[in-house]
C-alpha atoms as a PDB file:
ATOM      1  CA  UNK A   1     -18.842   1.150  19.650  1.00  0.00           C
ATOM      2  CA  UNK A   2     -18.209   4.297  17.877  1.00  0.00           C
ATOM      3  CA  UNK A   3     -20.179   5.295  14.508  1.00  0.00           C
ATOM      4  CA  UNK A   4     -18.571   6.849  11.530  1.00  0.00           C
ATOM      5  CA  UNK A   5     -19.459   8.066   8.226  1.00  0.00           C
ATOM      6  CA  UNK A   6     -17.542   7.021   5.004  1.00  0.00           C
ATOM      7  CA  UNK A   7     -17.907   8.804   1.719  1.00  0.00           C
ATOM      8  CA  UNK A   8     -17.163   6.035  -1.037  1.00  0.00           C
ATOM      9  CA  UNK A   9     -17.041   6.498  -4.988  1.00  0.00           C
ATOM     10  CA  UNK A  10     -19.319   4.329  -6.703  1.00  0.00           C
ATOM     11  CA  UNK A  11     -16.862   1.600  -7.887  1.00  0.00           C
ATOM     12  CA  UNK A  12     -15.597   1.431  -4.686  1.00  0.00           C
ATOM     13  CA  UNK A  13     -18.945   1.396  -2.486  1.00  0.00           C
ATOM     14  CA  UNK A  14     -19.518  -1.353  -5.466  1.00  0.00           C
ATOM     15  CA  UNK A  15     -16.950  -3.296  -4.603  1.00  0.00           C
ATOM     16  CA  UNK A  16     -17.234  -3.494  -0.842  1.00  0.00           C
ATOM     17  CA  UNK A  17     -20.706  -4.498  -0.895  1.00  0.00           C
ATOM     18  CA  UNK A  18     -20.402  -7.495  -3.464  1.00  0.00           C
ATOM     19  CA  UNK A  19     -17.245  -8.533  -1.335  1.00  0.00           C
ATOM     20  CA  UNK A  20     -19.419  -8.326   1.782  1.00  0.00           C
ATOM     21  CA  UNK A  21     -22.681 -10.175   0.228  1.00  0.00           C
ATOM     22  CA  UNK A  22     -19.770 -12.839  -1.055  1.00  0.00           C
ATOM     23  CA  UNK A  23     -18.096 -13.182   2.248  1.00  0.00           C
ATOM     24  CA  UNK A  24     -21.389 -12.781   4.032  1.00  0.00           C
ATOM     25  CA  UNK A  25     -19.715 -10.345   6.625  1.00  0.00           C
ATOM     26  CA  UNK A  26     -20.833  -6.656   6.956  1.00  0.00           C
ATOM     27  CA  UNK A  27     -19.375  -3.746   5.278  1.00  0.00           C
ATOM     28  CA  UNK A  28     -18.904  -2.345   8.963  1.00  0.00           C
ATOM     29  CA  UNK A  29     -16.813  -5.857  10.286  1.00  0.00           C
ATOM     30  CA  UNK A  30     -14.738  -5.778   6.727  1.00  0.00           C
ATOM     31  CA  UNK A  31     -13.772  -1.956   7.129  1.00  0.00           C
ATOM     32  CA  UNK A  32     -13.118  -2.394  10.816  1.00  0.00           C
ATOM     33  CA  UNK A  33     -10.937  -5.953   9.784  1.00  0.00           C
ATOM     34  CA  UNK A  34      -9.381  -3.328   7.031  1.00  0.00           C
ATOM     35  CA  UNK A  35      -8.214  -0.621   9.425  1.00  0.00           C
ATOM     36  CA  UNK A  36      -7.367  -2.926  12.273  1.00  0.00           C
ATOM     37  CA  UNK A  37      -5.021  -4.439  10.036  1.00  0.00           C
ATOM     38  CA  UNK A  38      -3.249  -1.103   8.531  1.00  0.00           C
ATOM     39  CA  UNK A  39      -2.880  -0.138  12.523  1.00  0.00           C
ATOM     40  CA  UNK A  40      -1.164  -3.103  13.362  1.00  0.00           C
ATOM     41  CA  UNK A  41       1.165  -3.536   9.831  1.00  0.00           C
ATOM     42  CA  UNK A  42      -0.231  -5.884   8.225  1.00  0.00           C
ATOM     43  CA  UNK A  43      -2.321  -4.462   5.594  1.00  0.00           C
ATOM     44  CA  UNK A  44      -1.269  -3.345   2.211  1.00  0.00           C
ATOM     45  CA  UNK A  45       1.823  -3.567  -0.318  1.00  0.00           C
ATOM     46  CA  UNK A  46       4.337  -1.597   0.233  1.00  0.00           C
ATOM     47  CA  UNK A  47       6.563  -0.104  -2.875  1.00  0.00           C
ATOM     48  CA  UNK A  48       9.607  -2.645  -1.729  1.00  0.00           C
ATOM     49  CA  UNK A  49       7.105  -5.395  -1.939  1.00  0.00           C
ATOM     50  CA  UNK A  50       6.371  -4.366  -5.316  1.00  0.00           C
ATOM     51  CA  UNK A  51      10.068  -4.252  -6.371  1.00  0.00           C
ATOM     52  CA  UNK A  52      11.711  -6.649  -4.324  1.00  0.00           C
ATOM     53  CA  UNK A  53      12.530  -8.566  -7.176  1.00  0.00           C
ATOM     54  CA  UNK A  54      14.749  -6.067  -8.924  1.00  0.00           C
ATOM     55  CA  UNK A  55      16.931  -5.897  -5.456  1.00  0.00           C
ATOM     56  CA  UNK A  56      20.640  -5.868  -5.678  1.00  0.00           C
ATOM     57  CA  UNK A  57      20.541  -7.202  -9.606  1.00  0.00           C
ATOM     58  CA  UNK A  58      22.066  -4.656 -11.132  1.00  0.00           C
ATOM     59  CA  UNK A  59      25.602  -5.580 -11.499  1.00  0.00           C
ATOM     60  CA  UNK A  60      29.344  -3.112 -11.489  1.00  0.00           C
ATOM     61  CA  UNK A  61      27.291  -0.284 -10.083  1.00  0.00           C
ATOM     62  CA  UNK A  62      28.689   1.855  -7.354  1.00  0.00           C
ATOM     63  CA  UNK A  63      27.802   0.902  -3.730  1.00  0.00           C
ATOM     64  CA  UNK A  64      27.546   4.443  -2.670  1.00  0.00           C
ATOM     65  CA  UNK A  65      25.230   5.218  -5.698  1.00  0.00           C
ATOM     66  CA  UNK A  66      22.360   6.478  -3.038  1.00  0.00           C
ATOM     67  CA  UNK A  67      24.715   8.170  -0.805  1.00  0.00           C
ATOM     68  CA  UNK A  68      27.021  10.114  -2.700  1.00  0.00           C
ATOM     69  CA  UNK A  69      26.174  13.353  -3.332  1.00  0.00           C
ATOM     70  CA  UNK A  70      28.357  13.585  -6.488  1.00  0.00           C
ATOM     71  CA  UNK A  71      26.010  11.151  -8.144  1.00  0.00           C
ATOM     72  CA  UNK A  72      23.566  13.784  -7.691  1.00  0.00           C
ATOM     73  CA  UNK A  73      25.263  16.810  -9.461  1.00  0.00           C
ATOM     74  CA  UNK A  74      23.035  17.814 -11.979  1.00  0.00           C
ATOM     75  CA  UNK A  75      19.433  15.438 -10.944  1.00  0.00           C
ATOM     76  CA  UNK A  76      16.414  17.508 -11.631  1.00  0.00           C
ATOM     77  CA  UNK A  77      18.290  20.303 -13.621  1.00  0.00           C
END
């Protein structure tokens, strides 16, 4: 197996190793389990996940609203 080195800020290097004494795992097998999981798409929350609950409630607005350009004229003037 392949070695790396990881530079970690305190709170973070913190944090791994109480969750690694608590799960009584390595910090090596819960950084592999961490990256293994962002390869195959299952790890972290995505902004729709975050947001999914405000999806489709807002009511009379146009359907085109992201498509349009002439809802556009004037954004970031």
């Amino acid at each position: 197996m392949k070695s790396i080195s990881v530079k970690l800020d305190p709170p973070l290097a913190r944090w791994l190793s109480n969750r690694s004494r608590d799960l009584k795992r390595t910090q090596s097998d819960l950084v592999r389990d961490a990256l293994e999981q962002q390869r195959q798409g299952k790890g972290g929350v995505t902004c729709h996940d975050l947001a999914k609950h405000l999806c489709g409630i807002m009511r009379n607005a146009p359907r085109d609203l992201s498509t349009n350009p002439k809802y556009m004229k004037g954004f970031g003037e």
